[in-house]
PDB file of N, CA and C in Angstrom:
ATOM      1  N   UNK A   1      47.993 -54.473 124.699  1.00  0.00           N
ATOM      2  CA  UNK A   1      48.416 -53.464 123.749  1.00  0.00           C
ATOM      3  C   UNK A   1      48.551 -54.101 122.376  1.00  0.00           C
ATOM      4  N   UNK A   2      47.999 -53.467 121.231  1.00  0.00           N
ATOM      5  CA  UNK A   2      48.121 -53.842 120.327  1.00  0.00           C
ATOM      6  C   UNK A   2      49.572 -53.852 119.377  1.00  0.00           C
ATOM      7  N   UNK A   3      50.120 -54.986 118.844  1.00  0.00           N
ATOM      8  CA  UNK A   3      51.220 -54.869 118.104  1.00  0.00           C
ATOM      9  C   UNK A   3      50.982 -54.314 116.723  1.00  0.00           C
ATOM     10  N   UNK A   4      52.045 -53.289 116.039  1.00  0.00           N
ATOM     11  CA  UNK A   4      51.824 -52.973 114.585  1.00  0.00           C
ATOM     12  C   UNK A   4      51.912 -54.101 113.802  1.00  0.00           C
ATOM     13  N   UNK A   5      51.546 -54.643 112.840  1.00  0.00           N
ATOM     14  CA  UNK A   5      50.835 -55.534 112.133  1.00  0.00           C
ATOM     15  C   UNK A   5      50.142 -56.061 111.985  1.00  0.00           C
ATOM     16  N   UNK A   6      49.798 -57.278 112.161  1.00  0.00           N
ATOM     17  CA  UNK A   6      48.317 -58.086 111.552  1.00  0.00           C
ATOM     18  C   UNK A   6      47.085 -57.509 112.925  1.00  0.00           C
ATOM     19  N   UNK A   7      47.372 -57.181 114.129  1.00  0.00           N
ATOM     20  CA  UNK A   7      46.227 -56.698 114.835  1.00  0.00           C
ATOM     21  C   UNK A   7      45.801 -55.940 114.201  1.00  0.00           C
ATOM     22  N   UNK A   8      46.116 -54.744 113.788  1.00  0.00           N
ATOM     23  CA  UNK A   8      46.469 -53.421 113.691  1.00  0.00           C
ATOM     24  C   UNK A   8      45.449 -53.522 111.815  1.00  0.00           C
ATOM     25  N   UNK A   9      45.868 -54.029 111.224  1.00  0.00           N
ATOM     26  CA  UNK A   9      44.917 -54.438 109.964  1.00  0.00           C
ATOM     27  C   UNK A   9      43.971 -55.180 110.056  1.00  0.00           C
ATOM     28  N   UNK A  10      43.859 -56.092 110.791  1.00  0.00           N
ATOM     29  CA  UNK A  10      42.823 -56.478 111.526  1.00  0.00           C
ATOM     30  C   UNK A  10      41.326 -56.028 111.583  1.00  0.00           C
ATOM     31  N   UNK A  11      42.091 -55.425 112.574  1.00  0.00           N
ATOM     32  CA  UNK A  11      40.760 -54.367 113.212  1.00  0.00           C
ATOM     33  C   UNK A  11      40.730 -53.109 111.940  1.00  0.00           C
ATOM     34  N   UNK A  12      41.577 -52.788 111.543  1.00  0.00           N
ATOM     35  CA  UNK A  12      40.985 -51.717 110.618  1.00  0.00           C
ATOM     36  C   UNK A  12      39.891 -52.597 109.454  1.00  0.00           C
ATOM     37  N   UNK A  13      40.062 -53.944 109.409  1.00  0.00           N
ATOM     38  CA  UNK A  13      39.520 -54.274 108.366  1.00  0.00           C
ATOM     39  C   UNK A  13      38.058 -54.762 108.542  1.00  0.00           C
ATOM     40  N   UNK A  14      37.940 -54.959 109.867  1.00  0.00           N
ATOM     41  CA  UNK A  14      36.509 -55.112 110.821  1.00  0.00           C
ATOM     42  C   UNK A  14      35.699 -53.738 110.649  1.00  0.00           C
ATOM     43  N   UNK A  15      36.378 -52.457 110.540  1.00  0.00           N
ATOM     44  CA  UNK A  15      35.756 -51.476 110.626  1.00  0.00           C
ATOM     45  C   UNK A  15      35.393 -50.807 109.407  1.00  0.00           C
ATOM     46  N   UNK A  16      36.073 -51.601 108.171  1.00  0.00           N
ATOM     47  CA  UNK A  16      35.915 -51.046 107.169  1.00  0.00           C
ATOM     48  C   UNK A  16      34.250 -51.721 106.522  1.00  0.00           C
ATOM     49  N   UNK A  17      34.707 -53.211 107.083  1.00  0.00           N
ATOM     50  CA  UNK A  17      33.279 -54.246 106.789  1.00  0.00           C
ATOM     51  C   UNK A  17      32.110 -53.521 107.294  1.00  0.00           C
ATOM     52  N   UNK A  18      32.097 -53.278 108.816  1.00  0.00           N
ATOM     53  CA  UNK A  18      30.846 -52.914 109.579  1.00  0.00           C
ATOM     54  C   UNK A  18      30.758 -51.745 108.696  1.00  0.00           C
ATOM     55  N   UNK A  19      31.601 -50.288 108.477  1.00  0.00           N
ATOM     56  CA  UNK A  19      30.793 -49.203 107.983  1.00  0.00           C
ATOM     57  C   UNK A  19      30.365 -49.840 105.938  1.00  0.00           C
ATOM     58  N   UNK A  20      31.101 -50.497 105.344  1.00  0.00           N
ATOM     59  CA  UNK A  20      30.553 -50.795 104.158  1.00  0.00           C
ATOM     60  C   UNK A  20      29.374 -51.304 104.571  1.00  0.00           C
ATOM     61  N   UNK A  21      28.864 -52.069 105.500  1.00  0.00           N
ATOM     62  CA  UNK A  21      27.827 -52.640 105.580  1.00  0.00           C
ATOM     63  C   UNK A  21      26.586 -51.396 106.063  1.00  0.00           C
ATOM     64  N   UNK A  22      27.130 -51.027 106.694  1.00  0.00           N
ATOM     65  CA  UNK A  22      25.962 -49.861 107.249  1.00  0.00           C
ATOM     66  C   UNK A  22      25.613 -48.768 106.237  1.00  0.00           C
ATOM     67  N   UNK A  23      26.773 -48.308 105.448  1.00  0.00           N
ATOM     68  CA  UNK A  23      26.337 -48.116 103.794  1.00  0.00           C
ATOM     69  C   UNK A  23      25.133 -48.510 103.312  1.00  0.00           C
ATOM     70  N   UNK A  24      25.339 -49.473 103.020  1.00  0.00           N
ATOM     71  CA  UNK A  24      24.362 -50.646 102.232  1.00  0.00           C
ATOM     72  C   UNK A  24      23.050 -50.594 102.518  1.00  0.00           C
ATOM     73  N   UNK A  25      23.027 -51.002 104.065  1.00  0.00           N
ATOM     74  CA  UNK A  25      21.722 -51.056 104.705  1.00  0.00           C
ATOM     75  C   UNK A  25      21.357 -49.652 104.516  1.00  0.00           C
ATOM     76  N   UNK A  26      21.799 -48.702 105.057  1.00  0.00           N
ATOM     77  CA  UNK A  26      21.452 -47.329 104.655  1.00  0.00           C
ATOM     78  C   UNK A  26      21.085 -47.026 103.454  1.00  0.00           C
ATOM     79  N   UNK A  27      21.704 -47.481 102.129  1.00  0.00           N
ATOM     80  CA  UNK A  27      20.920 -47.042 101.395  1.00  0.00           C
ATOM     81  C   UNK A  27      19.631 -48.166 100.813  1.00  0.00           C
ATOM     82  N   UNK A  28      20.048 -49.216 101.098  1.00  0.00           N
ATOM     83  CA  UNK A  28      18.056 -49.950 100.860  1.00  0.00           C
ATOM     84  C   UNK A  28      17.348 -49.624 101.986  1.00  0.00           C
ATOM     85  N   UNK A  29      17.173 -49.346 103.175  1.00  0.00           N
ATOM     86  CA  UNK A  29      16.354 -48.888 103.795  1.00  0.00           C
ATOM     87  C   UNK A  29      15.636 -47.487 103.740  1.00  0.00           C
ATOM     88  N   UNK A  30      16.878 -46.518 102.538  1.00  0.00           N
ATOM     89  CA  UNK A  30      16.582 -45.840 101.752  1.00  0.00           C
ATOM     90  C   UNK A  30      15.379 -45.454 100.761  1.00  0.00           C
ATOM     91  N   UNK A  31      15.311 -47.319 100.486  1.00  0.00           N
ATOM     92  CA  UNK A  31      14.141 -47.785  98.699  1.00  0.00           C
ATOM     93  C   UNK A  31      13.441 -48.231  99.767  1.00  0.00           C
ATOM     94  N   UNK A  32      13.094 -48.332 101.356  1.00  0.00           N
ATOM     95  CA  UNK A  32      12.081 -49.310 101.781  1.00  0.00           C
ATOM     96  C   UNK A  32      12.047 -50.431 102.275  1.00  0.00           C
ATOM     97  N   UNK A  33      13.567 -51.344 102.136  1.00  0.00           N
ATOM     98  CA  UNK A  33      13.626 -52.333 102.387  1.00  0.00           C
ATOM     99  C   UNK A  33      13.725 -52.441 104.317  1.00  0.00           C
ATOM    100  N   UNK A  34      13.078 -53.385 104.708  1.00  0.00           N
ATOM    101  CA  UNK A  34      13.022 -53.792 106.250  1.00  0.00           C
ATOM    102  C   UNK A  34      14.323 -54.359 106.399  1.00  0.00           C
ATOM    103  N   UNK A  35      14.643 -54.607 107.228  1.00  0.00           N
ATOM    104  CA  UNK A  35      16.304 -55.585 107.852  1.00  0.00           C
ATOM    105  C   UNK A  35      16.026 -57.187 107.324  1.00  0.00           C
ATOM    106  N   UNK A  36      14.973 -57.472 107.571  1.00  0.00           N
ATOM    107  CA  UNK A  36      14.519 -59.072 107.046  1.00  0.00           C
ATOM    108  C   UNK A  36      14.639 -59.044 105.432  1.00  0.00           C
ATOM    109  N   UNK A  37      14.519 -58.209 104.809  1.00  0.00           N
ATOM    110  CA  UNK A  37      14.603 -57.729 103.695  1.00  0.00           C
ATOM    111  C   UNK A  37      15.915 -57.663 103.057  1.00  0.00           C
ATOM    112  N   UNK A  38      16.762 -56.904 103.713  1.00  0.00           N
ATOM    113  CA  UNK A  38      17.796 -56.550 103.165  1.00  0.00           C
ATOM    114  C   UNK A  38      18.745 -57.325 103.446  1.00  0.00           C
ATOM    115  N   UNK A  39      18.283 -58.353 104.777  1.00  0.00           N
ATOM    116  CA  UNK A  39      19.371 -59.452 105.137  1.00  0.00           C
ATOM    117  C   UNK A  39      19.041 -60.270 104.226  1.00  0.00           C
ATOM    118  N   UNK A  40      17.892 -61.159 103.099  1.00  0.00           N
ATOM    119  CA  UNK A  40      17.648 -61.645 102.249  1.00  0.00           C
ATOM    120  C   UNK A  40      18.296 -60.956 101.408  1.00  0.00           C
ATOM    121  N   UNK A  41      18.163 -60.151 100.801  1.00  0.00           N
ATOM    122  CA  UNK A  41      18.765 -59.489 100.006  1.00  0.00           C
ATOM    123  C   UNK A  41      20.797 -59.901  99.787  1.00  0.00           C
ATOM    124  N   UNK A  42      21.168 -59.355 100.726  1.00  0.00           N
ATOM    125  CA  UNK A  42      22.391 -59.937 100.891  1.00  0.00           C
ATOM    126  C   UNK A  42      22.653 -61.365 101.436  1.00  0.00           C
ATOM    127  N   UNK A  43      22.094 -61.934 101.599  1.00  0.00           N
ATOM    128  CA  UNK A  43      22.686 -63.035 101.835  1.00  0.00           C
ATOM    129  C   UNK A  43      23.642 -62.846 103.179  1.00  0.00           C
ATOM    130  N   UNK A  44      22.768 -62.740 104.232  1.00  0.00           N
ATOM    131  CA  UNK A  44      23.523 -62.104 105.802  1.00  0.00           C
ATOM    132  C   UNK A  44      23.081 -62.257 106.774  1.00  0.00           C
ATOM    133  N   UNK A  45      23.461 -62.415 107.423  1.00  0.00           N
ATOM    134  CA  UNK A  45      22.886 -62.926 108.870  1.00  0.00           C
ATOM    135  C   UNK A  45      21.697 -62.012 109.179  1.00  0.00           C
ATOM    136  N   UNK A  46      20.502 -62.526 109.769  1.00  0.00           N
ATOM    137  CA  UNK A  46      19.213 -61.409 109.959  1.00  0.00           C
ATOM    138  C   UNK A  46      19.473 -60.249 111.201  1.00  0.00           C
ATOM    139  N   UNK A  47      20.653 -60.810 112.426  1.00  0.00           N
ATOM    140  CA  UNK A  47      21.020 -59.788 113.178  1.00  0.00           C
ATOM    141  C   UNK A  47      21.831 -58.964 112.965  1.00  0.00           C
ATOM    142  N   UNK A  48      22.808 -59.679 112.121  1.00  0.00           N
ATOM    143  CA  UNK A  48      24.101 -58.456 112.139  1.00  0.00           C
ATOM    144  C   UNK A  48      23.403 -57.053 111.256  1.00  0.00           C
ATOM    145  N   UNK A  49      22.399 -57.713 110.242  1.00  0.00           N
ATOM    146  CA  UNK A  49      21.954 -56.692 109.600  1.00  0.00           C
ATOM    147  C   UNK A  49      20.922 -55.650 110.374  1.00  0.00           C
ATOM    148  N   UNK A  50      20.505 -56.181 111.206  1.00  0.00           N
ATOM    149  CA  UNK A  50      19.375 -55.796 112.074  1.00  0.00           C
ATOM    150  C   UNK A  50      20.282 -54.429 113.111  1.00  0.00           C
ATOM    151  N   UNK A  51      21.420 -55.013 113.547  1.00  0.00           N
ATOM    152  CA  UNK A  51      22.225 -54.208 114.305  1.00  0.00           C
ATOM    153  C   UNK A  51      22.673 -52.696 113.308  1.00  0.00           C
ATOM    154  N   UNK A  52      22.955 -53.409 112.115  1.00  0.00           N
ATOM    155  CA  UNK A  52      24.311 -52.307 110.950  1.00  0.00           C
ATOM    156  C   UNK A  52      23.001 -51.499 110.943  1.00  0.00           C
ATOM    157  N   UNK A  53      21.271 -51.926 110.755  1.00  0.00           N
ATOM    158  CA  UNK A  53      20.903 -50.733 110.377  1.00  0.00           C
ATOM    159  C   UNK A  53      20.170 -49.551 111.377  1.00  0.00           C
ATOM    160  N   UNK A  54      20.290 -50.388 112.789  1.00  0.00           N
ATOM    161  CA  UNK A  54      19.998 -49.534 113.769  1.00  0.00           C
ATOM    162  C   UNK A  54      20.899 -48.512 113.984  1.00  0.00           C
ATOM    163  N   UNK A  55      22.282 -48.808 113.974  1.00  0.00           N
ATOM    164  CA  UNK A  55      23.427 -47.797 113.855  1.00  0.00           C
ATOM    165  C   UNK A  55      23.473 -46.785 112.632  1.00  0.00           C
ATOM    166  N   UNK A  56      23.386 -47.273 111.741  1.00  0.00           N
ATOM    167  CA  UNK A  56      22.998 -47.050 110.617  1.00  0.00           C
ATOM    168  C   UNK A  56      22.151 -45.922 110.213  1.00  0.00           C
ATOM    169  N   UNK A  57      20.922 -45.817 111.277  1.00  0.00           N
ATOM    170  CA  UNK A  57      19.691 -44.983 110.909  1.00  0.00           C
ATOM    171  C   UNK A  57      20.322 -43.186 111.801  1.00  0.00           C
ATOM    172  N   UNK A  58      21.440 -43.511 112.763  1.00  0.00           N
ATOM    173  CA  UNK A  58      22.042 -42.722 113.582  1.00  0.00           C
ATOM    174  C   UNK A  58      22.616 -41.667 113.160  1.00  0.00           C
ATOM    175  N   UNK A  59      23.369 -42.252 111.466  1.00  0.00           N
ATOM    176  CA  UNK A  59      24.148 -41.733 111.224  1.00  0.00           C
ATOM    177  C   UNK A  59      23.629 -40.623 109.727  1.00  0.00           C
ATOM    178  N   UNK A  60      24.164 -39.645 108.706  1.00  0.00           N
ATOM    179  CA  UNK A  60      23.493 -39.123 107.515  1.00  0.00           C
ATOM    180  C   UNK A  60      24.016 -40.176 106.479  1.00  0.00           C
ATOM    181  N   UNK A  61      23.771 -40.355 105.578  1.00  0.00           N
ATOM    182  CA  UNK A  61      24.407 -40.931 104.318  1.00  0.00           C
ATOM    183  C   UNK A  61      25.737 -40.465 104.600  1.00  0.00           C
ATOM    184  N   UNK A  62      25.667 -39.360 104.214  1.00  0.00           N
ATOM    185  CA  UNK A  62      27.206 -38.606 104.165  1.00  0.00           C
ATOM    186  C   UNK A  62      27.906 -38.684 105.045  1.00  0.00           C
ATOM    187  N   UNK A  63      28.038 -38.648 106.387  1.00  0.00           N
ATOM    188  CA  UNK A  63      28.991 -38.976 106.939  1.00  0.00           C
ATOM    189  C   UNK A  63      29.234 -40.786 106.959  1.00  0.00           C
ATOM    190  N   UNK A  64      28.397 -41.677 107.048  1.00  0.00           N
ATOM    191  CA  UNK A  64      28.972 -43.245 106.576  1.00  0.00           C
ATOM    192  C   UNK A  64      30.010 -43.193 105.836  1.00  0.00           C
ATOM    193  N   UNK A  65      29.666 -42.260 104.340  1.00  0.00           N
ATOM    194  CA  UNK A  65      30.648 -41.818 103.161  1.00  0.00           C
ATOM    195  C   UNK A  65      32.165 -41.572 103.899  1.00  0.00           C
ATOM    196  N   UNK A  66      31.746 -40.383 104.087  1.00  0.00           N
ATOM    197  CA  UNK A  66      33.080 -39.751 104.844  1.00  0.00           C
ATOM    198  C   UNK A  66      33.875 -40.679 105.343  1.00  0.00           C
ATOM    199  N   UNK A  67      33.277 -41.111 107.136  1.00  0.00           N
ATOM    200  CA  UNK A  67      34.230 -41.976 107.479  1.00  0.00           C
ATOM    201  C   UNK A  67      34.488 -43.115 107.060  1.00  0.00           C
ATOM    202  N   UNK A  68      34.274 -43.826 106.198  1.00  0.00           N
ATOM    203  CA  UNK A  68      34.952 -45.226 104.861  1.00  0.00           C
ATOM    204  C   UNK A  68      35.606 -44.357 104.214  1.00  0.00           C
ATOM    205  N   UNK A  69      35.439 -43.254 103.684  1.00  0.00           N
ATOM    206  CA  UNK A  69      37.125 -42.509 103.120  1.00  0.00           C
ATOM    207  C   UNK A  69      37.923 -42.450 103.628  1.00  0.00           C
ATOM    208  N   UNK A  70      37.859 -42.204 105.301  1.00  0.00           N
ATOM    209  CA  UNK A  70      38.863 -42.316 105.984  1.00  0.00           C
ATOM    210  C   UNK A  70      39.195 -43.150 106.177  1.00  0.00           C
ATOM    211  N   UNK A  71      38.983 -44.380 106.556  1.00  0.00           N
ATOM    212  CA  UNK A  71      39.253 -45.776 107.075  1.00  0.00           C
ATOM    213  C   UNK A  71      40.128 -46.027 105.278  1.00  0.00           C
ATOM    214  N   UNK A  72      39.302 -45.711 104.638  1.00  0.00           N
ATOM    215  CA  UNK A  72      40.670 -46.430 103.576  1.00  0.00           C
ATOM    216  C   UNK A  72      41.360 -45.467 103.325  1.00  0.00           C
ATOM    217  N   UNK A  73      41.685 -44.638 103.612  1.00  0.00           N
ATOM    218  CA  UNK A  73      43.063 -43.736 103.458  1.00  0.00           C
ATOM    219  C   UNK A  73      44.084 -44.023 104.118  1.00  0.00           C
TER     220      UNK A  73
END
């Protein structure tokens, strides 16, 4: 079970990274860019990016948006 504090921000802050990241990839895969591409681009590991934009392609722009509003609210 998770305790209120540092778990608890933690993990919200894991989830805030992965959806900013799937953002990102979402929108250069947007302009064209491949995952090999956009992991150059950022300066990022070639899988994690490879993963953010398979999830990534799942989702609309707008809702990525959405839920990172929520996560930081």
């Amino acid at each position: 079970m998770m305790n209120y504090g540092g778990d608890f921000y933690k993990t919200l802050g894991l989830l805030v990274n992965q959806y900013e990241l799937m953002l990102v990839s979402k929108e250069l895969m947007a302009k064209g860019l491949d995952y090999r591409l956009i992991s150059k681009e950022l300066k990022m590991n070639e899988f994690r990016i490879k993963k953010a934009c398979e999830i990534a392609a799942k989702y609309k722009l707008t809702s990525i948006k959405s839920i990172l509003i929520k996560l930081y609210i």
